[in-house]
Protein backbone atom coordinates (compact mmCIF):
# COMPACT_ATOMS: atom_id res chain seq x y z
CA UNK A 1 0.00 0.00 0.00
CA UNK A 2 3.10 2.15 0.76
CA UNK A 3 4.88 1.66 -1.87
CA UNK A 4 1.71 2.26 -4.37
CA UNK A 5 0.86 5.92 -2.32
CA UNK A 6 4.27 6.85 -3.48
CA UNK A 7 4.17 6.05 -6.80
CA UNK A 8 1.07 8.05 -6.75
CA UNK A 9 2.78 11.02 -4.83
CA UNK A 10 5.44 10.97 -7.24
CA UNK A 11 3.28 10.61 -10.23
CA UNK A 12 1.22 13.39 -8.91
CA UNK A 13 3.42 15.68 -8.41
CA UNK A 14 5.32 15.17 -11.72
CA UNK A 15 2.08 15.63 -13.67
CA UNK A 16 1.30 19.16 -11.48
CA UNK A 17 4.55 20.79 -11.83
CA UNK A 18 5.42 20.02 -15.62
CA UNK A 19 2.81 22.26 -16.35
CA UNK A 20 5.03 25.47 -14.78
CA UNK A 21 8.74 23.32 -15.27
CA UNK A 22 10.42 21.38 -17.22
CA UNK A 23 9.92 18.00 -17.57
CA UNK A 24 13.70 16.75 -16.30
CA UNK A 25 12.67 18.99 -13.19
CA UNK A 26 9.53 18.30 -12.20
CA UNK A 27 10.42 14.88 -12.05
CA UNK A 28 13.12 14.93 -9.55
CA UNK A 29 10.83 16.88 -7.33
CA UNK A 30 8.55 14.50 -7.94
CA UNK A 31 10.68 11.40 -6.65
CA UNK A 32 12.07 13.58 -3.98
CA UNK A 33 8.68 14.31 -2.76
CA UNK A 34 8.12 10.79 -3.04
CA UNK A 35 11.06 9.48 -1.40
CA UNK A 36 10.28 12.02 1.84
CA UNK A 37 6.41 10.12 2.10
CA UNK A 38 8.45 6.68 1.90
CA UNK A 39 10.96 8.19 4.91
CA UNK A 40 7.97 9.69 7.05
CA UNK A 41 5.81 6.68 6.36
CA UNK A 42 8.40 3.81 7.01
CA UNK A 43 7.46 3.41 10.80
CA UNK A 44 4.39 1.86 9.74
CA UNK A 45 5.67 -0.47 6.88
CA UNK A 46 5.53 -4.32 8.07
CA UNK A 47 8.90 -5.26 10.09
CA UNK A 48 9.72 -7.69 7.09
CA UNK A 49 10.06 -4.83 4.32
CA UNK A 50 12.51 -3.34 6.62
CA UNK A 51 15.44 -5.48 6.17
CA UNK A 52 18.53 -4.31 4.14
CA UNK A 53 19.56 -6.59 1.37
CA UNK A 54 20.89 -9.04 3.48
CA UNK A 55 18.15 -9.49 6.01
CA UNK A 56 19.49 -7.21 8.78
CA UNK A 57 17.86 -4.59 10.50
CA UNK A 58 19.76 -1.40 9.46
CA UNK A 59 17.28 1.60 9.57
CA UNK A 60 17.72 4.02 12.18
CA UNK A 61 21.64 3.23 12.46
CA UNK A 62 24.11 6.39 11.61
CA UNK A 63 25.53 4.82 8.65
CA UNK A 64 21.75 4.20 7.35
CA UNK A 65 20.71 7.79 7.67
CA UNK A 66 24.65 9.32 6.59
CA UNK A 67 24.98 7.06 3.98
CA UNK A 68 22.37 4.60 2.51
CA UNK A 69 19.25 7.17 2.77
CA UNK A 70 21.64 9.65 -0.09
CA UNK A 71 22.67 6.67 -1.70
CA UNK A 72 18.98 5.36 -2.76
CA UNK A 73 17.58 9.31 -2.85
CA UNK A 74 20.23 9.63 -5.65
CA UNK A 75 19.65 6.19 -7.37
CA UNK A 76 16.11 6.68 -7.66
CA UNK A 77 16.53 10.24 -9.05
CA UNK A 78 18.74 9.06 -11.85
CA UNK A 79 16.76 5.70 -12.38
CA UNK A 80 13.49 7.74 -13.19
CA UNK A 81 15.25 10.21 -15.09
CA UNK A 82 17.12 7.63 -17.21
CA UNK A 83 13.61 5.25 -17.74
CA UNK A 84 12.37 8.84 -18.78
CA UNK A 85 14.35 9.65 -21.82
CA UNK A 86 14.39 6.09 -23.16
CA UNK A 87 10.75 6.11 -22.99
CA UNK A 88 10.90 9.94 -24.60
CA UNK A 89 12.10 7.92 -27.75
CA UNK A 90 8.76 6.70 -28.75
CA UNK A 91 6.36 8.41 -26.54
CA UNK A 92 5.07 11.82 -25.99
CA UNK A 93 7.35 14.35 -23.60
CA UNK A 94 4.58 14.08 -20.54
CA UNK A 95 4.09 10.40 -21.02
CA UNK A 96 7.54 9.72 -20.49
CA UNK A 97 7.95 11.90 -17.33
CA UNK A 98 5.08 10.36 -15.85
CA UNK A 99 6.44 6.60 -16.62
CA UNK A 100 10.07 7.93 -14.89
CA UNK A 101 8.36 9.49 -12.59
CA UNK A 102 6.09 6.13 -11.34
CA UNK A 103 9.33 4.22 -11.81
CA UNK A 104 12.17 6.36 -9.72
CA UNK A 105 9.28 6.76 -7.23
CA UNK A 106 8.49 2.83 -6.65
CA UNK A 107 12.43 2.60 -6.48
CA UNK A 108 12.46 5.00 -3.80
CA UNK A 109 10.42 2.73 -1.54
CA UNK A 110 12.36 -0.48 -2.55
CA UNK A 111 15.99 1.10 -1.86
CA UNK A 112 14.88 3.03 1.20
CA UNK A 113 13.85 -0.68 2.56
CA UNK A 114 15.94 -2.89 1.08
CA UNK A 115 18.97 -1.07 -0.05
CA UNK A 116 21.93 -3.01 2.66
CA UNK A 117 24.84 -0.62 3.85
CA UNK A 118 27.40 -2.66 2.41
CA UNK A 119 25.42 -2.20 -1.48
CA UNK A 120 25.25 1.19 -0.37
CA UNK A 121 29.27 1.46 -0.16
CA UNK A 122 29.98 0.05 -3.11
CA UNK A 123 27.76 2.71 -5.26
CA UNK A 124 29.51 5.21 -3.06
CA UNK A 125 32.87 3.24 -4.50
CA UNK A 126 31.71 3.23 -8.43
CA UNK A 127 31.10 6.99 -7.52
CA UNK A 128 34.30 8.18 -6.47
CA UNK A 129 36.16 5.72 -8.94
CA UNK A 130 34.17 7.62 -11.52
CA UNK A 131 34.92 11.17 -10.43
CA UNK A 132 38.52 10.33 -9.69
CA UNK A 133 38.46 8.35 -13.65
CA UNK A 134 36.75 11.92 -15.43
CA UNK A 135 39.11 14.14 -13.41
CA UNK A 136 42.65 12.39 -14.71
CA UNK A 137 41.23 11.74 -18.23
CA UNK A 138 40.22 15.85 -18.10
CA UNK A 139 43.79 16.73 -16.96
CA UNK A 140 45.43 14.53 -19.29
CA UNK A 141 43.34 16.57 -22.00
CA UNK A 142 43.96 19.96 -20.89
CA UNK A 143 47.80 19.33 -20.39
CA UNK A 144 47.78 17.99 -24.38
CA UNK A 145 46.24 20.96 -25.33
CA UNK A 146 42.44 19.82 -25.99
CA UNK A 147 39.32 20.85 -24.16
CA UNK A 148 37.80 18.87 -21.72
CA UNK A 149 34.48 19.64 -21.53
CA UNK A 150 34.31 19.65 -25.00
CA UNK A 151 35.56 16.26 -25.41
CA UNK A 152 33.07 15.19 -23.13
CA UNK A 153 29.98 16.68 -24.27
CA UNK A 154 31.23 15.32 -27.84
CA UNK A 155 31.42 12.12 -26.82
CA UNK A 156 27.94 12.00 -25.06
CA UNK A 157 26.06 13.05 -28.04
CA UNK A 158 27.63 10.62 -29.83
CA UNK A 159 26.86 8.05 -27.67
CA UNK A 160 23.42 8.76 -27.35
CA UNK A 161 22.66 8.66 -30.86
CA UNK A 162 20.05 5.64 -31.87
CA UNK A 163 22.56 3.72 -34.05
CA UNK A 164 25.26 4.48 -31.23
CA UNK A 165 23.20 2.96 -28.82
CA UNK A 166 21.73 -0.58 -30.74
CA UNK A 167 26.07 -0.65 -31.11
CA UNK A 168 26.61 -0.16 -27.36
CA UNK A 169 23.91 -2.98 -26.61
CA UNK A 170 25.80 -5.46 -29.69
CA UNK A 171 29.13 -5.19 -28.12
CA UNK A 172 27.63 -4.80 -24.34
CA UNK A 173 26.21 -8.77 -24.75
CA UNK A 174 29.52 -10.03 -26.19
CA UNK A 175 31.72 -7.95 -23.03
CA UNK A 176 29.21 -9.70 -20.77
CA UNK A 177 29.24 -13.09 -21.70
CA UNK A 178 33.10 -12.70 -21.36
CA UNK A 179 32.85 -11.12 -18.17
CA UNK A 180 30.63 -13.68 -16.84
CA UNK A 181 32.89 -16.38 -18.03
CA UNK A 182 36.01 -14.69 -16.29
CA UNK A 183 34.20 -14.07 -12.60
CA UNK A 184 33.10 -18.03 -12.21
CA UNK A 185 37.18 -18.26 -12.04
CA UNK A 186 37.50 -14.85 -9.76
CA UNK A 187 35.31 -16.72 -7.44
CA UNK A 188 37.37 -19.53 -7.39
CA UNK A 189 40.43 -17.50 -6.83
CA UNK A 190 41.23 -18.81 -10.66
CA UNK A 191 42.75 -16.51 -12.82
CA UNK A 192 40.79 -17.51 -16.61
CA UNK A 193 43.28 -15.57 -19.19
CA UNK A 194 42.69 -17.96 -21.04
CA UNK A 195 38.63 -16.82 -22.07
CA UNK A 196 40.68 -14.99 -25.68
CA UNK A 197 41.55 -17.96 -26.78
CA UNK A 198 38.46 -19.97 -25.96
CA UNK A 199 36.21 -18.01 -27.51
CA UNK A 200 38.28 -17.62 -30.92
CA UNK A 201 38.56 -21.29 -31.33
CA UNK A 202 35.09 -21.80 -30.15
CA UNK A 203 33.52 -19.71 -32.53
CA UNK A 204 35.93 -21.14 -35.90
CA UNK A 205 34.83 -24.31 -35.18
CA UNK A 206 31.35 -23.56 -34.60
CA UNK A 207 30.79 -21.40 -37.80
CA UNK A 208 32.59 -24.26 -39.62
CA UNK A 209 29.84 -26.47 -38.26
CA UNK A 210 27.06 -24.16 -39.05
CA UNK A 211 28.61 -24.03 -42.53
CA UNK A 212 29.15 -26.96 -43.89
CA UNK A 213 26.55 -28.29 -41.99
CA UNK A 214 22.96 -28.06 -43.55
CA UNK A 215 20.68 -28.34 -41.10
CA UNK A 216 16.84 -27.73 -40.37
CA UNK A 217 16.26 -24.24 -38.85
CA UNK A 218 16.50 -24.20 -34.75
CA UNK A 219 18.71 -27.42 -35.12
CA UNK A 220 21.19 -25.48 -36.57
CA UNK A 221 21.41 -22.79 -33.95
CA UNK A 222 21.17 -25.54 -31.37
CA UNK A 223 23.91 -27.51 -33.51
CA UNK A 224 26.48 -24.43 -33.54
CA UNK A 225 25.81 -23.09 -29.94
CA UNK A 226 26.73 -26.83 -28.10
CA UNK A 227 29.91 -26.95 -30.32
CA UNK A 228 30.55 -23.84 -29.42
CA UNK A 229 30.18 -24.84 -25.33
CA UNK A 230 31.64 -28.02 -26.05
CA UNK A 231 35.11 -26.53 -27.62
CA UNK A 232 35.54 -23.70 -25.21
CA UNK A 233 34.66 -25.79 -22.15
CA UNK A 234 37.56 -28.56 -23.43
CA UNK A 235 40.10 -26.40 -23.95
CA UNK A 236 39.48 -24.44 -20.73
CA UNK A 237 39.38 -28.33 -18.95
CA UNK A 238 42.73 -28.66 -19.97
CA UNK A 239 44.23 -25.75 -17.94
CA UNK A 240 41.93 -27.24 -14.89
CA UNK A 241 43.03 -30.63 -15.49
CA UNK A 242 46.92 -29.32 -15.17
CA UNK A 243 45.76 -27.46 -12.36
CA UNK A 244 44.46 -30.51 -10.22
CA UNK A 245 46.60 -33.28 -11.11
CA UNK A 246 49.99 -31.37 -11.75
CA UNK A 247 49.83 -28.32 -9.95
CA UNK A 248 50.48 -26.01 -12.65
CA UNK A 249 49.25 -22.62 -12.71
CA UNK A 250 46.33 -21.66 -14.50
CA UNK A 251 47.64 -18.14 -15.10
CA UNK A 252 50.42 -19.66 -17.22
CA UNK A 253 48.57 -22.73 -18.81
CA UNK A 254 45.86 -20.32 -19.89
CA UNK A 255 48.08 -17.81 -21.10
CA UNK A 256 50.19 -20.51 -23.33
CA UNK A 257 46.69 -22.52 -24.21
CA UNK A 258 45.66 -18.83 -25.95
CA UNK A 259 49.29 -18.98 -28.21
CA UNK A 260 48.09 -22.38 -29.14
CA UNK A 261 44.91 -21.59 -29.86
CA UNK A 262 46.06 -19.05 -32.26
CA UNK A 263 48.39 -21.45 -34.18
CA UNK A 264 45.75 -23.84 -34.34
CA UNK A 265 42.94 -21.01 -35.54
CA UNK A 266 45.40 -19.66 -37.81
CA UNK A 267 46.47 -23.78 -39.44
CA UNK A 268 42.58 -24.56 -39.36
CA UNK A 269 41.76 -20.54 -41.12
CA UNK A 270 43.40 -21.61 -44.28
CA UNK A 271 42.33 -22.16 -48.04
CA UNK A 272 41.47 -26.08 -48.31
CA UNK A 273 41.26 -26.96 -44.66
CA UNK A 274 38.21 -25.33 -43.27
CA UNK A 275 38.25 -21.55 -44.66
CA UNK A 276 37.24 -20.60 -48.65
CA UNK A 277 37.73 -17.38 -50.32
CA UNK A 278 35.17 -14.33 -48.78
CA UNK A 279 36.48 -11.48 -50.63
CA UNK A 280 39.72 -10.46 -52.25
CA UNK A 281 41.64 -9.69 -49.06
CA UNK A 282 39.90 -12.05 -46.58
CA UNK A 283 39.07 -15.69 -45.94
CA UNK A 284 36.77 -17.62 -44.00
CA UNK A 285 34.69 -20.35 -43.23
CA UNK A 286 31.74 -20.91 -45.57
CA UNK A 287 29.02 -18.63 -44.80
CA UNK A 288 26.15 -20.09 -42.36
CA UNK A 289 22.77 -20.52 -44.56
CA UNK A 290 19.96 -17.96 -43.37
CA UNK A 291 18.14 -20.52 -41.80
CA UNK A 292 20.90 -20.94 -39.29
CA UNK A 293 20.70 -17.27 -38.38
CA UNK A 294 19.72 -16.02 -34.99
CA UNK A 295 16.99 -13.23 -35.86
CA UNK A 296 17.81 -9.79 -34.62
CA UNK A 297 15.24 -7.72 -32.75
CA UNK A 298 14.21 -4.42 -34.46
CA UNK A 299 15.20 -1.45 -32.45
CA UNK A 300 13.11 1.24 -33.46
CA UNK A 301 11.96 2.01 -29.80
CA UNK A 302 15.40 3.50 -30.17
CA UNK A 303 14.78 5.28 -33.08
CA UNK A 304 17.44 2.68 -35.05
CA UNK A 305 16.61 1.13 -38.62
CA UNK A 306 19.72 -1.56 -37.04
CA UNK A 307 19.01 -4.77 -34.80
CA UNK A 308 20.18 -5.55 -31.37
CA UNK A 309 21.55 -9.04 -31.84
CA UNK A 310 19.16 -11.62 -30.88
CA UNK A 311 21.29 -13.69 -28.61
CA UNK A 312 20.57 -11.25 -26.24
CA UNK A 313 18.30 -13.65 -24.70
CA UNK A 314 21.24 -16.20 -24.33
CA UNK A 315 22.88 -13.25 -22.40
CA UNK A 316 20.22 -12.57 -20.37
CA UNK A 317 19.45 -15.90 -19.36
CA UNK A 318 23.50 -17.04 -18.98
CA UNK A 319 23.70 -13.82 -16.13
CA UNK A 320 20.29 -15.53 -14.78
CA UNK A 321 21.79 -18.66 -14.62
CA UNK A 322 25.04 -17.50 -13.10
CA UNK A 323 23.03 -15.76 -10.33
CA UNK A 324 20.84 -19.22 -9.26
CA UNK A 325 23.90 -20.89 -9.54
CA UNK A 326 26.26 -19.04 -7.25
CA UNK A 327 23.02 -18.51 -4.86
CA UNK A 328 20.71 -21.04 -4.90
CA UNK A 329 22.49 -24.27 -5.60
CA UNK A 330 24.78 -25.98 -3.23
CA UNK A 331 27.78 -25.96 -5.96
CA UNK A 332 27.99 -22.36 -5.78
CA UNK A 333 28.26 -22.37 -2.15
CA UNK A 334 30.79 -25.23 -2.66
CA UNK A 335 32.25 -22.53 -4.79
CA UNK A 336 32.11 -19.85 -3.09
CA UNK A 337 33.25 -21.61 0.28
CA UNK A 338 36.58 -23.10 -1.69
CA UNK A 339 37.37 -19.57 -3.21
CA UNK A 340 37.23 -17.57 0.12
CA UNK A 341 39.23 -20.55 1.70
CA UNK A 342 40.48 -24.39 0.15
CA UNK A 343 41.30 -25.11 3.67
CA UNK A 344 38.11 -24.85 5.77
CA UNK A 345 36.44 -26.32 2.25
CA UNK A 346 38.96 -29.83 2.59
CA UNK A 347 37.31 -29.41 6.36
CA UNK A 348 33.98 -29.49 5.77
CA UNK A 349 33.94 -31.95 3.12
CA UNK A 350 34.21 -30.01 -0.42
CA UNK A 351 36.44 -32.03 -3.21
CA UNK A 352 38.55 -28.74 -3.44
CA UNK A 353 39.83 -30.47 -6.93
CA UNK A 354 36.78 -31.35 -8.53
CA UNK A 355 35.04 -27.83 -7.48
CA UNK A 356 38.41 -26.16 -9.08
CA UNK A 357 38.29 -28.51 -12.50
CA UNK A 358 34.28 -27.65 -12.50
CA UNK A 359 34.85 -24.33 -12.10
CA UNK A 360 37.29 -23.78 -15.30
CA UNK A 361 35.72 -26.12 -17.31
CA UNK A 362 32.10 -24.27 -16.26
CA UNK A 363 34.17 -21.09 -17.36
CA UNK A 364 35.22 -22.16 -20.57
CA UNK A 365 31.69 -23.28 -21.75
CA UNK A 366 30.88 -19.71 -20.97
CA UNK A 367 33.59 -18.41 -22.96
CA UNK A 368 32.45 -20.50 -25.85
CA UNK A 369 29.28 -18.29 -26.17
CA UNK A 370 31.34 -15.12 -26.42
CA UNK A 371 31.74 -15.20 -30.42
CA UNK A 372 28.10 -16.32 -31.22
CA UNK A 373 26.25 -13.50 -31.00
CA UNK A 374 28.41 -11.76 -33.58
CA UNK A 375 28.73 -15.28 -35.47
CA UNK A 376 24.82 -15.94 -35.53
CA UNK A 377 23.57 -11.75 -35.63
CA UNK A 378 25.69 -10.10 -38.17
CA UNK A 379 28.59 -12.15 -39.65
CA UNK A 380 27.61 -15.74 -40.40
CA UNK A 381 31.42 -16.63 -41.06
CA UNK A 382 34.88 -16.44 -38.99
CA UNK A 383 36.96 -14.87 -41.02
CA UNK A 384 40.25 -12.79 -40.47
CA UNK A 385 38.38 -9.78 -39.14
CA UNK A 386 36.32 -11.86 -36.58
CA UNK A 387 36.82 -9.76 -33.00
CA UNK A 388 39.62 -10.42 -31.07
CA UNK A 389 40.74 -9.76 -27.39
CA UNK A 390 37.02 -9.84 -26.40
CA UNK A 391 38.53 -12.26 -23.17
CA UNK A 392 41.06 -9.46 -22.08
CA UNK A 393 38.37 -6.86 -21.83
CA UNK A 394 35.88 -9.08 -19.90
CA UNK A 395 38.43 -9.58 -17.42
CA UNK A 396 38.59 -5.53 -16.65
CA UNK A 397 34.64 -5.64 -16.95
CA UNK A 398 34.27 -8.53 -14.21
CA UNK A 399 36.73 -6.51 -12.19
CA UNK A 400 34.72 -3.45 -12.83
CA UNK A 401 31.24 -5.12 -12.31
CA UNK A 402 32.94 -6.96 -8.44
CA UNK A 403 32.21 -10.31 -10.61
CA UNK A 404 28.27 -9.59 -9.70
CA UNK A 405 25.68 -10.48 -12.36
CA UNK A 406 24.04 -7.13 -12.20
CA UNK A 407 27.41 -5.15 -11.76
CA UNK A 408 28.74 -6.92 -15.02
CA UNK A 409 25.96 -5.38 -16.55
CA UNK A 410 26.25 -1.94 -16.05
CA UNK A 411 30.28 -2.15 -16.58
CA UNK A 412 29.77 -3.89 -20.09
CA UNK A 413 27.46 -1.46 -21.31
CA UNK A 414 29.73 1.74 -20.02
CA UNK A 415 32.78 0.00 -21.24
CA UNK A 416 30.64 -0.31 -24.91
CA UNK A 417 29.89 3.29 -24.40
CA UNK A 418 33.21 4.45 -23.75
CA UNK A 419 34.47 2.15 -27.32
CA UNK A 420 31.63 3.79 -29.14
CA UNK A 421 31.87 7.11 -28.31
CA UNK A 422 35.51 7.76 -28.88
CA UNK A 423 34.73 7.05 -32.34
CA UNK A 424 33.84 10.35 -33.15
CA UNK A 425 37.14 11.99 -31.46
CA UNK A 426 39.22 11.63 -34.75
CA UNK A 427 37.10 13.67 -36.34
CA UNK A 428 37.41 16.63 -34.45
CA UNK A 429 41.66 16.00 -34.73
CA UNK A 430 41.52 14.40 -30.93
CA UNK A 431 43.39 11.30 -30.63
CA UNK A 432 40.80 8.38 -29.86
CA UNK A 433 42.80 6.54 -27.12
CA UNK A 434 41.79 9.10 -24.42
CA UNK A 435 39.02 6.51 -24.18
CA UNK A 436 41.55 3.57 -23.46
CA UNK A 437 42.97 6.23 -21.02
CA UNK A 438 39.44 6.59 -19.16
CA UNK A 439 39.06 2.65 -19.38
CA UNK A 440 42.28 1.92 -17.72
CA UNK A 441 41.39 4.78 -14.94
CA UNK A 442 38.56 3.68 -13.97
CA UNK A 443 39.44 -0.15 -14.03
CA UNK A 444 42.49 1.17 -11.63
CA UNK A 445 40.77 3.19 -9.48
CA UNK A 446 37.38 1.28 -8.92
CA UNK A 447 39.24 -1.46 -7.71
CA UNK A 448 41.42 0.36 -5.22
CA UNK A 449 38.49 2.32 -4.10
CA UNK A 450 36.19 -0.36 -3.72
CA UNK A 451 38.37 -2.20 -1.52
CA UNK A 452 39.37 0.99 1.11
CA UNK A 453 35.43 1.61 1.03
CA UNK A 454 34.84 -2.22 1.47
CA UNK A 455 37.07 -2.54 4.51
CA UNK A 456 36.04 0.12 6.20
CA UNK A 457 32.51 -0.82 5.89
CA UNK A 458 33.54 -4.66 7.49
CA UNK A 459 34.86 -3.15 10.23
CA UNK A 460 31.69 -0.91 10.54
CA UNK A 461 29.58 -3.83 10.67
CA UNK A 462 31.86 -5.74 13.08
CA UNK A 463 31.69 -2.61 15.52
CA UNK A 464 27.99 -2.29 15.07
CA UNK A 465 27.61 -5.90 15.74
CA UNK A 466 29.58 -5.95 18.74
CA UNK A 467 27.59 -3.28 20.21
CA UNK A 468 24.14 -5.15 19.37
CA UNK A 469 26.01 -8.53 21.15
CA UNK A 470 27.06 -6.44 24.60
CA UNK A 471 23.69 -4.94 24.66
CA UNK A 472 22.20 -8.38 24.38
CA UNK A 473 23.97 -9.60 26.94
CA UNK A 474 23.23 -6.88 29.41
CA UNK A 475 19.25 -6.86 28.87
CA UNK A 476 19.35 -10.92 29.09
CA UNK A 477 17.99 -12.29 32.67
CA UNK A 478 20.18 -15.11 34.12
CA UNK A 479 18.69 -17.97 33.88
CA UNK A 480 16.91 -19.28 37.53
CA UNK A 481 17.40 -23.01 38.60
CA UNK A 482 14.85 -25.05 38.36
CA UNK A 483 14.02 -27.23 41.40
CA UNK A 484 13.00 -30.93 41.24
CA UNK A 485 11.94 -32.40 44.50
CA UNK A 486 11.36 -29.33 46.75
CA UNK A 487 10.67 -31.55 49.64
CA UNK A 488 14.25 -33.36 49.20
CA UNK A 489 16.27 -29.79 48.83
CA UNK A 490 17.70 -31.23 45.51
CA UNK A 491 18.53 -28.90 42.12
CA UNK A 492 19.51 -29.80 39.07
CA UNK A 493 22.74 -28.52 37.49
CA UNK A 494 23.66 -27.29 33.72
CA UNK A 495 23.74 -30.81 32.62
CA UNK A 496 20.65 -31.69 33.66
CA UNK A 497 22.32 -34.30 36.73
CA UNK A 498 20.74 -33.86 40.29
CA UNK A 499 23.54 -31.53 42.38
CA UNK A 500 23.71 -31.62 45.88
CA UNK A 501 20.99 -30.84 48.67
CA UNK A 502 20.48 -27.08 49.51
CA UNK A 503 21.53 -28.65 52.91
CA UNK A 504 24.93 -29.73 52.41
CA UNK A 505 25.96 -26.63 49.74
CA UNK A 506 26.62 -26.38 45.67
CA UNK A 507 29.20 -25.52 43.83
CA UNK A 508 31.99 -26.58 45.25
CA UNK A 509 30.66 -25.84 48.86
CA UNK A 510 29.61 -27.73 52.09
CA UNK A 511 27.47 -26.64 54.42
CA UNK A 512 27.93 -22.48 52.91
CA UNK A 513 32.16 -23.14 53.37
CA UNK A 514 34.54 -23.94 50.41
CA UNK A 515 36.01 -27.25 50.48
């Protein structure tokens, strides 16, 4: 009922003051307004809706009101105002106010409930990593001469174009699947260079497959995407097979697995073995009939004529899987368990080998998927200009995204942004690496960030617990002895044996004198 009132309260006062404002502004008063109904109505909200993330009671601490409170405020401002102008592509102005309006104010009662202190920290990392990111890449601008704000505001234009955007989504679901396949070895403590490699040979031999192959439609896809699982998950199982039964590193077995990948791509990528002639300058394998195409989905709610690829699905339900699997399955606490410590895993039972041979070969099949959506949505052929060093990149966007399904998300699709709109930078004479420059900032400085911001906010919660513990134990009664045979004089101890008569003294005592 709460959360509905809001929506209406926000809603309301959208609609009212976009008559005398703009749009952009009546909405944030709108979801402000809403947000201050959601803070002076939470004292009646049921106990259960005011949990933080992870189930514990955090409203009415300090660091709830100094630092989560801000933290969803701001979240739900830029939520509705983003859900705004993507729905101001296809609808009217007012329309799309009131939809960001109704949506940044039913975020505003979910985050001021449910939004957890330690979620609220790392925003508050992603933040500063960002500001700290824009202000080196604007300094390294001004020193060489070029101005930043101009850069900037070029770049965002750019990137917000329709076409722009359908190209930031396209390379967003290949950076993801990558990513994806790169954090199931982060949480294993594995180190999974080797997802380049992967990939590239997964995707030659499943386009070779798809092309020589003439198969019904649907069995075709299905055809090319379990080659493409099967390859990359086998060549990944090698490095975890060295790992378990000869100790060798999976940093370095990945990292020479990738060289042989390449010799072998580059042997296989030849005229008469599995490539034929494309064009003048290039070669690759035969072209996949249309019926083994993966349709793309039109995108003109973007205002594109182009197609987001249709794998998209495959992304969507790979980061669903991931999720159930770390979460809801006793593998990925198996997982999770082994990564934070192999030790107390061997302890309690875990088959630290198996879970660290599952995990790579797990990460590999991932990996596999990387090259299809560009294979099946716009290619149809490997060929010398297929993508490369899609693996490298997902291992700065799991690192970016903390290896979290929904973080990955948001760090493919800026990382796409930041490729797509430096593309424009040569044309006004500015070099286009300044973009490599922000990626590698903000790679560097999320991570450090994250981790002061992270530590500090343990040791929060360990204070914060402590105090909640010593207050416990003052307010708890001792417990009273319970008497069993009041006409004998006998008690009965902690372990539930008769002690001695009231007569002849407890504890260690006869007749009220220590023995």
């Amino acid at each position: 009922m709460a959360a509905a009132i809001a929506v209406l309260v926000g809603t309301g006062v959208t609609v009212g003051l976009d008559l005398a404002l703009l749009w952009w502004v009546a909405l944030i008063i709108g979801v402000v307004v809403a947000f201050w109904f959601v803070s002076w109505s939470a004292p009646m909200a049921p106990a259960e809706t005011r949990s933080g993330g992870d189930g514990a009671k955090e409203e009415g601490t300090a660091l709830h009101q100094s630092m989560v409170l801000p933290v969803a405020l701001l979240l739900s401002v830029i939520s509705g105002l983003l859900a705004a102008w993507l729905f101001d592509l296809q609808l009217l102005e007012w329309a799309a106010a009131l939809l960001g309006a109704a949506l940044g104010s039913l975020l505003a009662f979910v985050l001021y409930h449910r939004l957890s202190a330690m979620l609220a920290l790392s925003f508050v990392a992603v933040f500063a990593a960002g500001v700290l990111a824009i202000g080196v890449t604007a300094a390294v601008l001004h020193f060489s001469g070029i101005p930043p704000l101009t850069t900037f505001d070029r770049m965002l234009e750019y990137g917000t174009r329709p076409n722009s955007m359908v190209q930031i989504i396209n390379d967003g679901i290949t950076y993801y699947l990558a990513a994806v396949a790169v954090a199931i070895g982060f949480k294993m403590k594995l180190f999974n260079i080797g997802v380049d490699g992967q990939y590239r040979l997964a995707a030659l031999l499943a386009a070779a497959v798809g092309g020589y192959l003439i198969l019904p439609p649907v069995i075709s896809q299905f055809v090319v995407i379990v080659t493409a699982v099967a390859v990359g998950g086998v060549w990944a199982g090698i490095a975890g097979y060295l790992k378990v039964a000869r100790g060798v590193s999976e940093v370095i077995s990945t990292i020479m697995l990738n060289a042989i990948a390449t010799g072998i791509t580059a042997y296989l990528l030849t005229e008469g073995r599995l490539a034929v002639q494309i064009s003048t300058n290039n070669i690759g394998t035969p072209p996949i009939p249309e019926s083994g195409w993966v349709p793309g989905i039109p995108a003109t709610f973007l205002g594109s004529e182009r197609e987001i690829f249709g794998l998209v699905f495959l992304a969507i339900a790979v980061g669903i899987g991931y999720w159930i699997m770390l979460n809801r399955t006793r593998f990925g606490f198996e997982l999770r368990a082994t990564g934070q410590s192999q030790t107390a895993a061997e302890a309690s039972g875990v088959d630290v080998k198996k879970m660290v041979f599952l995990s790579m070969l797990f990460s590999g099949m991932v990996a596999g998927l990387v090259g299809l959506p560009q294979l099946l949505g716009s290619s149809h052929y490997y060929a010398l200009d297929f993508p490369t060093g899609i693996g490298f990149i997902g291992i700065a966007i799991a690192l970016l995204g903390r290896n979290h399904p929904v973080g990955i998300v948001f760090a493919s699709l800026f990382w796409a942004f930041l490729n797509q709109a430096a593309g424009i930078l040569p044309f006004d004479g500015i070099p286009q690496e300044i973009a490599v420059i922000a990626q590698a900032t903000i790679v560097l400085t999320v991570v450090v960030v994250y981790e002061v911001v992270h530590r500090w906010g343990r040791r929060y919660q360990q204070q914060q617990i402590g105090k909640q513990l010593g207050r416990t134990t003052e307010s708890a009664p001792e417990p009273a002895a319970v008497s069993h045979g009041p006409e004998h004089g006998f008690t009965e101890g902690d372990d539930g044996a008769p002690g001695r008569s009231d007569e002849g003294g407890t504890d260690g005592t006869r007749g009220g004198e220590a023995q």
